[in-house]
C-alpha atoms as a PDB file:
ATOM      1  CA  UNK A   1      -0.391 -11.372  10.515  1.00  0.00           C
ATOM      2  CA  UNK A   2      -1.801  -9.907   7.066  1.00  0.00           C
ATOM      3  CA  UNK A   3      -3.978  -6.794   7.035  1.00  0.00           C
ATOM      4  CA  UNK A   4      -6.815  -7.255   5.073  1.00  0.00           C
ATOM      5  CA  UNK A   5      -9.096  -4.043   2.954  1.00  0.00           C
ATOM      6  CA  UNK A   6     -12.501  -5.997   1.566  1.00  0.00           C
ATOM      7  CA  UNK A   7     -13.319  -4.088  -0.927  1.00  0.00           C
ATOM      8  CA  UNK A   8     -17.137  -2.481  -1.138  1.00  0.00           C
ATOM      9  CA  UNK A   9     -19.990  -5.722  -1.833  1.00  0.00           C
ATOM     10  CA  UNK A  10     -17.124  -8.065  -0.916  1.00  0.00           C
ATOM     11  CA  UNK A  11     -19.564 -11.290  -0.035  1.00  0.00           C
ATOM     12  CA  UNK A  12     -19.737 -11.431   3.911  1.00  0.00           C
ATOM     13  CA  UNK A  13     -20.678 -14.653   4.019  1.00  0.00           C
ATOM     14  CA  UNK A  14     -16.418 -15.540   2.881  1.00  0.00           C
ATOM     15  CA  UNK A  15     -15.583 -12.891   5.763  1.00  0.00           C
ATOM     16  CA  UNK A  16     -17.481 -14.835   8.274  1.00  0.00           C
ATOM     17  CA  UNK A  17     -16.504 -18.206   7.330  1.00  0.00           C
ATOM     18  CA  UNK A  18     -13.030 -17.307   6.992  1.00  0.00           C
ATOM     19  CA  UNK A  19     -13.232 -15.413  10.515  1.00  0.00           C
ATOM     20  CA  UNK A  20     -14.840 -18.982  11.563  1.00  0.00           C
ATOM     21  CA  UNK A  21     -11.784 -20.629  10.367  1.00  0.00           C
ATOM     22  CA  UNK A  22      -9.066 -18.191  11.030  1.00  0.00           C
ATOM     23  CA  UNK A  23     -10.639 -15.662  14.138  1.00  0.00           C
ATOM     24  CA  UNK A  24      -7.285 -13.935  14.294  1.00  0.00           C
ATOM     25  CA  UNK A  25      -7.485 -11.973  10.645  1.00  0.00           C
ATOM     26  CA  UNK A  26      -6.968  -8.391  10.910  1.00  0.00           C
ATOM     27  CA  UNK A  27      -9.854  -7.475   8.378  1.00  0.00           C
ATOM     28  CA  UNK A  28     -10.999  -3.921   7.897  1.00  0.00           C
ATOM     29  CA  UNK A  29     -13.802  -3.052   4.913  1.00  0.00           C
ATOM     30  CA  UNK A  30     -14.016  -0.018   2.968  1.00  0.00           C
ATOM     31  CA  UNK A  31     -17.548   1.125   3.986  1.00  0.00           C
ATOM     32  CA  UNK A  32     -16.531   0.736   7.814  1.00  0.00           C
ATOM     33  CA  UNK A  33     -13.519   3.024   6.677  1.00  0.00           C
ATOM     34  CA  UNK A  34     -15.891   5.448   5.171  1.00  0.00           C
ATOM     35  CA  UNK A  35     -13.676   5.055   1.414  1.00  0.00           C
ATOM     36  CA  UNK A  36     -16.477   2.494   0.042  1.00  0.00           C
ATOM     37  CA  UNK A  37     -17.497   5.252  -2.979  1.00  0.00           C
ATOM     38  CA  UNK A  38     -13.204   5.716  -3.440  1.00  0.00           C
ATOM     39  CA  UNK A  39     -12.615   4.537  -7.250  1.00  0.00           C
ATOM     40  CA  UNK A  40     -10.009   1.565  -6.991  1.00  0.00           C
ATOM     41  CA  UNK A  41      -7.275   3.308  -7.779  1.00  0.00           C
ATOM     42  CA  UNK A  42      -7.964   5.259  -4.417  1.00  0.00           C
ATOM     43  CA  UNK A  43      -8.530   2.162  -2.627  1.00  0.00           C
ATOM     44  CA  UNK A  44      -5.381   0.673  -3.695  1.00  0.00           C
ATOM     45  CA  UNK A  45      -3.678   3.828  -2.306  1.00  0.00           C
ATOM     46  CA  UNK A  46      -5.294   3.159   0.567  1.00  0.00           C
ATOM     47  CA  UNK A  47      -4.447  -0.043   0.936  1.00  0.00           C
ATOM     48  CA  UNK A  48      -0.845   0.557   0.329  1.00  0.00           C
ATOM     49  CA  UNK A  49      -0.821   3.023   2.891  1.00  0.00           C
ATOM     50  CA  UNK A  50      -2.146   0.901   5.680  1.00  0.00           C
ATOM     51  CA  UNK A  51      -0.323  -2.253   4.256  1.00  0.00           C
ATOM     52  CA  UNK A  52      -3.423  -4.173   3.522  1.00  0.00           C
ATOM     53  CA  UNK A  53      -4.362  -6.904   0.815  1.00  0.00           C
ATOM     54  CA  UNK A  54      -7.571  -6.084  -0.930  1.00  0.00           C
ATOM     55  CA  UNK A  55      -9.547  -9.023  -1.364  1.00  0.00           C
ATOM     56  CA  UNK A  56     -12.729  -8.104  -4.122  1.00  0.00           C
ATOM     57  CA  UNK A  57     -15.174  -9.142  -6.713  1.00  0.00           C
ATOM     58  CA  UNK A  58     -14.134  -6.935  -9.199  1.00  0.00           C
ATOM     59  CA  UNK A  59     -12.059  -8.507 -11.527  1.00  0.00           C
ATOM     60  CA  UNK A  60     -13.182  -6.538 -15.132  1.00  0.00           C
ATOM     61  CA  UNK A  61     -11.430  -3.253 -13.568  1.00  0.00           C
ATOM     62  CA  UNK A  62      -9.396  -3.661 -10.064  1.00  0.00           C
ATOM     63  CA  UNK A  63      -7.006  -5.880 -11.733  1.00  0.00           C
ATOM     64  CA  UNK A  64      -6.032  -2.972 -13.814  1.00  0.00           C
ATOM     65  CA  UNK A  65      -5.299  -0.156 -11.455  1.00  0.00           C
ATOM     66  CA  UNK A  66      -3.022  -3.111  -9.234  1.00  0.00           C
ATOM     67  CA  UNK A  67      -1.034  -3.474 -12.190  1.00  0.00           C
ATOM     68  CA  UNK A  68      -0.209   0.573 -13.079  1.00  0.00           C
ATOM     69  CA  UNK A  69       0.277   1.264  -9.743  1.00  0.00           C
ATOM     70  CA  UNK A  70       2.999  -1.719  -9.977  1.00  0.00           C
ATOM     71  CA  UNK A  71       3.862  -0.173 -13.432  1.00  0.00           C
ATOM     72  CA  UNK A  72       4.424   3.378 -12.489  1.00  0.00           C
ATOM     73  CA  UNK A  73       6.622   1.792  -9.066  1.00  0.00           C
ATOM     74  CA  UNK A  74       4.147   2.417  -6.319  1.00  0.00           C
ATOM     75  CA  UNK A  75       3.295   0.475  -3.686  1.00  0.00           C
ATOM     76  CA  UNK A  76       0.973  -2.392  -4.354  1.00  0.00           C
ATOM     77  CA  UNK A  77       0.583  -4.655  -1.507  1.00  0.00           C
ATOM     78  CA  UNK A  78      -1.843  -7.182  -3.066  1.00  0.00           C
ATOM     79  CA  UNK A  79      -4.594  -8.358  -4.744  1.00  0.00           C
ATOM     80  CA  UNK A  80      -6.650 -11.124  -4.252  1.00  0.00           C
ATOM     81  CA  UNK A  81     -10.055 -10.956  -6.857  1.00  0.00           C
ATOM     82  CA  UNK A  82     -12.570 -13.882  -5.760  1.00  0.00           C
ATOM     83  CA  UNK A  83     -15.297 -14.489  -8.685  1.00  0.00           C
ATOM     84  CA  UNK A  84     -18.880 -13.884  -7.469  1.00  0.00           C
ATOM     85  CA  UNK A  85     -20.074 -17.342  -9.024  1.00  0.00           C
ATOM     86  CA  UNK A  86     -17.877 -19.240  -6.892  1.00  0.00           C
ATOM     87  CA  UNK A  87     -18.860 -21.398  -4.571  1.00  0.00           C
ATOM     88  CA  UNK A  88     -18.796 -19.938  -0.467  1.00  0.00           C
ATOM     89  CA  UNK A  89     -16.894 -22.893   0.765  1.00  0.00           C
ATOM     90  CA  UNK A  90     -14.395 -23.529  -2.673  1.00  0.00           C
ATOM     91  CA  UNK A  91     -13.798 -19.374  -2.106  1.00  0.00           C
ATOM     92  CA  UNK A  92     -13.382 -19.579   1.606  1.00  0.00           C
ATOM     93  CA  UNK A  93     -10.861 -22.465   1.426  1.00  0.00           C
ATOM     94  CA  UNK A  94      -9.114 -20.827  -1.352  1.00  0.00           C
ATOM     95  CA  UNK A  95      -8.821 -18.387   0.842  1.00  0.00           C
ATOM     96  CA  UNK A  96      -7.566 -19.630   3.841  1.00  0.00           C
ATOM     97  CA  UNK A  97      -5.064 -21.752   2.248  1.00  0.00           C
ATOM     98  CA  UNK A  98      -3.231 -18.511   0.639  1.00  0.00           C
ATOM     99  CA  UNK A  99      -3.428 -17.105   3.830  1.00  0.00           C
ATOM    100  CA  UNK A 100      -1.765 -19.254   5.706  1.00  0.00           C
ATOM    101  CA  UNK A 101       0.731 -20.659   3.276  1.00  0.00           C
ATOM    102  CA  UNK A 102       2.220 -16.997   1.619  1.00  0.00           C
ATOM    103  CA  UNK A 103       4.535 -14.330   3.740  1.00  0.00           C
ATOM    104  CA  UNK A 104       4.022 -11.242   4.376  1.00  0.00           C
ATOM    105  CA  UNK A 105       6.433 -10.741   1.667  1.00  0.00           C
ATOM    106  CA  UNK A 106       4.978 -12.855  -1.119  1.00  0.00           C
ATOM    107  CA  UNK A 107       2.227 -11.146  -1.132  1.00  0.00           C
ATOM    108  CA  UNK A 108       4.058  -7.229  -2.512  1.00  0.00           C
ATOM    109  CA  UNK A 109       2.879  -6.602  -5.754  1.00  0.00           C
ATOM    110  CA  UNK A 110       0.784  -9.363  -5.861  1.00  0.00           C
ATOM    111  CA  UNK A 111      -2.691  -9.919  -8.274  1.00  0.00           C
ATOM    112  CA  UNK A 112      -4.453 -13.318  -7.431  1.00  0.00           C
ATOM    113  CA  UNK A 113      -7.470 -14.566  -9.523  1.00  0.00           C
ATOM    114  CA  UNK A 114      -9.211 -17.282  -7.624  1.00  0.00           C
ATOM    115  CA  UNK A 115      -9.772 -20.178  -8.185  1.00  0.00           C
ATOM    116  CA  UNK A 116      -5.863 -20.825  -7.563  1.00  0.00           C
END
């Protein structure tokens, strides 16, 4: 199953409905973890250690620090950047879909801007 890192203000309102949907995700969140003040680049290192897909809102400087950590060859393990302004249930079925229909694999190196 995919291992999930929801980045800090990540809207838990998606989390629930996608837990609704699919109760099986392995989701962890960065303020449980006690990194939610890490800068991105430190979450990404994170989640590369823990092999996790960040899912977040920030898509004006997260996007950026994926892509040099792919650029300088380290471990990126994915990206998925949901806009704030869209709707819960467009987001959450957005969501679910790329859950269930990418690999593991497909997902290395990854940087998804919804909507898809």
């Amino acid at each position: 199953m995919i291992r999930i890192l929801l980045d800090q203000n990540f809207d838990q309102n998606i989390v629930r409905g996608l837990l609704d949907r699919l109760p099986d995700l392995d989701l962890v969140h960065t303020e449980h973890l006690g990194i939610k003040r890490f800068t991105d680049d430190k979450v990404l290192e994170f989640a590369a250690n823990e092999g996790r897909i960040v899912f977040t809102h920030d898509s004006k400087t997260f996007p950026g620090f994926a892509y040099a950590r792919i650029g300088s060859g380290e471990r990126m393990c994915g990206v998925i950047v949901v806009p704030k302004r869209m709707s819960l249930k467009k987001a959450i079925d957005e969501l679910e879909l790329l859950l269930l229909c990418l690999a593991d694999s497909e997902w290395e190196g990854a940087v998804l801007r919804l909507p898809i």
